[in-house]
N, C-alpha and C. Protein backbone atom coordinates (compact mmCIF):
# COMPACT_ATOMS: atom_id res chain seq x y z
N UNK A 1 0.89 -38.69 10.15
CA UNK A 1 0.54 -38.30 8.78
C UNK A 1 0.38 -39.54 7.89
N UNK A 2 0.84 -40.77 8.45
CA UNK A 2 1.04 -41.59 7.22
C UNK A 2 -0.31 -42.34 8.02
N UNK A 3 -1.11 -42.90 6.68
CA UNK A 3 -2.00 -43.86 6.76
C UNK A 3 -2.05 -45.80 6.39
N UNK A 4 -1.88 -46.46 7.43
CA UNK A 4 -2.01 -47.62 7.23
C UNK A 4 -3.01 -48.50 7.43
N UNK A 5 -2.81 -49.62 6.51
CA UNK A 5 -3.64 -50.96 6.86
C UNK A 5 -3.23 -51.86 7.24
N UNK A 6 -2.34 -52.22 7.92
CA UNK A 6 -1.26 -53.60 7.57
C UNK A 6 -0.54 -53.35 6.53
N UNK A 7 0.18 -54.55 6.57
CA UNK A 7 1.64 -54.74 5.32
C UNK A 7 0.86 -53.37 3.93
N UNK A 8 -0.11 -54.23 2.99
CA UNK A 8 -0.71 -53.46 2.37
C UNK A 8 -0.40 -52.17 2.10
N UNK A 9 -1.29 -51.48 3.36
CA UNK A 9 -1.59 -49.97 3.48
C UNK A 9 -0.28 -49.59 3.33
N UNK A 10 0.79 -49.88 3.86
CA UNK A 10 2.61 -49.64 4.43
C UNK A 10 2.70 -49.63 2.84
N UNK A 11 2.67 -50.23 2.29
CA UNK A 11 3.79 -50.52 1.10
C UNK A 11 2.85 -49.23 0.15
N UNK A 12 1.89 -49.39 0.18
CA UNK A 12 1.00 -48.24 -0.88
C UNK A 12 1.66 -47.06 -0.58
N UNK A 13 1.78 -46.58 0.98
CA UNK A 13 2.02 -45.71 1.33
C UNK A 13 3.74 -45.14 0.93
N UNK A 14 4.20 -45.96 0.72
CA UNK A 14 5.84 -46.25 0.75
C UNK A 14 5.80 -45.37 -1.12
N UNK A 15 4.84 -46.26 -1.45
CA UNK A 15 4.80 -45.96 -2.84
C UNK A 15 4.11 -44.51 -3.19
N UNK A 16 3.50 -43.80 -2.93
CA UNK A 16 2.80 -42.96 -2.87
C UNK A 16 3.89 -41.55 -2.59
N UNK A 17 4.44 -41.91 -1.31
CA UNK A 17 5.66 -41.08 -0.73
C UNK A 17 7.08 -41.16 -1.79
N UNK A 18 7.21 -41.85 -2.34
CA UNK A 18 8.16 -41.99 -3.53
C UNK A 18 7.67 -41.26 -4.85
N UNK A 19 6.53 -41.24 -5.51
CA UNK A 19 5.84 -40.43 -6.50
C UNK A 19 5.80 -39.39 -5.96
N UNK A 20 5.63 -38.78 -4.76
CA UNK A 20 5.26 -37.38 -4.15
C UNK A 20 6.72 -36.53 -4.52
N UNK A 21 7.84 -37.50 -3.86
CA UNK A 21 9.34 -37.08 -3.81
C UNK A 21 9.43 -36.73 -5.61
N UNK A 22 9.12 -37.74 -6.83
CA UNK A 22 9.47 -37.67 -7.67
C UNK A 22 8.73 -36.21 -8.20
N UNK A 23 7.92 -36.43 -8.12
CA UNK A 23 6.59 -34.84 -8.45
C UNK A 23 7.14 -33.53 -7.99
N UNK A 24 7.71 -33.44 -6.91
CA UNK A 24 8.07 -32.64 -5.98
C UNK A 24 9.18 -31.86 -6.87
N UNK A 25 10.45 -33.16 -7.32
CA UNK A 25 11.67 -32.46 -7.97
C UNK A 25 11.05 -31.91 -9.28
N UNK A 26 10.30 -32.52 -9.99
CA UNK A 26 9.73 -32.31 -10.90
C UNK A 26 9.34 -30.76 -10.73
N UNK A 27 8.33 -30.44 -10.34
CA UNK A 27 8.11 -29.01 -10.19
C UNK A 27 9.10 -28.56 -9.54
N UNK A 28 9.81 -28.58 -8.57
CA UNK A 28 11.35 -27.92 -8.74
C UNK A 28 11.52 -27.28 -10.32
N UNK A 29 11.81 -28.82 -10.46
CA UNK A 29 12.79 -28.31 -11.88
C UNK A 29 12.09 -26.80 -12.63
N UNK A 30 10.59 -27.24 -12.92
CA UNK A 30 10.02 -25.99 -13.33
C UNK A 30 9.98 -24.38 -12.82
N UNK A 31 9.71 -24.79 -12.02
CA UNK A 31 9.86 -23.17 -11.53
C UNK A 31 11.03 -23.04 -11.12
């Protein structure tokens, strides 16, 4: 599932998966 390029792609991805987690509780919280 995860998409890389090298170091790069890894760390975007790292970052991406951390906003997803944050978004995620976020709508938790809402509904």
């Amino acid at each position: 599932m995860r998409i890389t390029d090298g170091v790069d792609g890894r760390f975007r991805d790292e970052e991406m998966l951390t906003r997803f987690r944050q978004l995620a509780l976020l709508i938790d919280v809402f509904n």
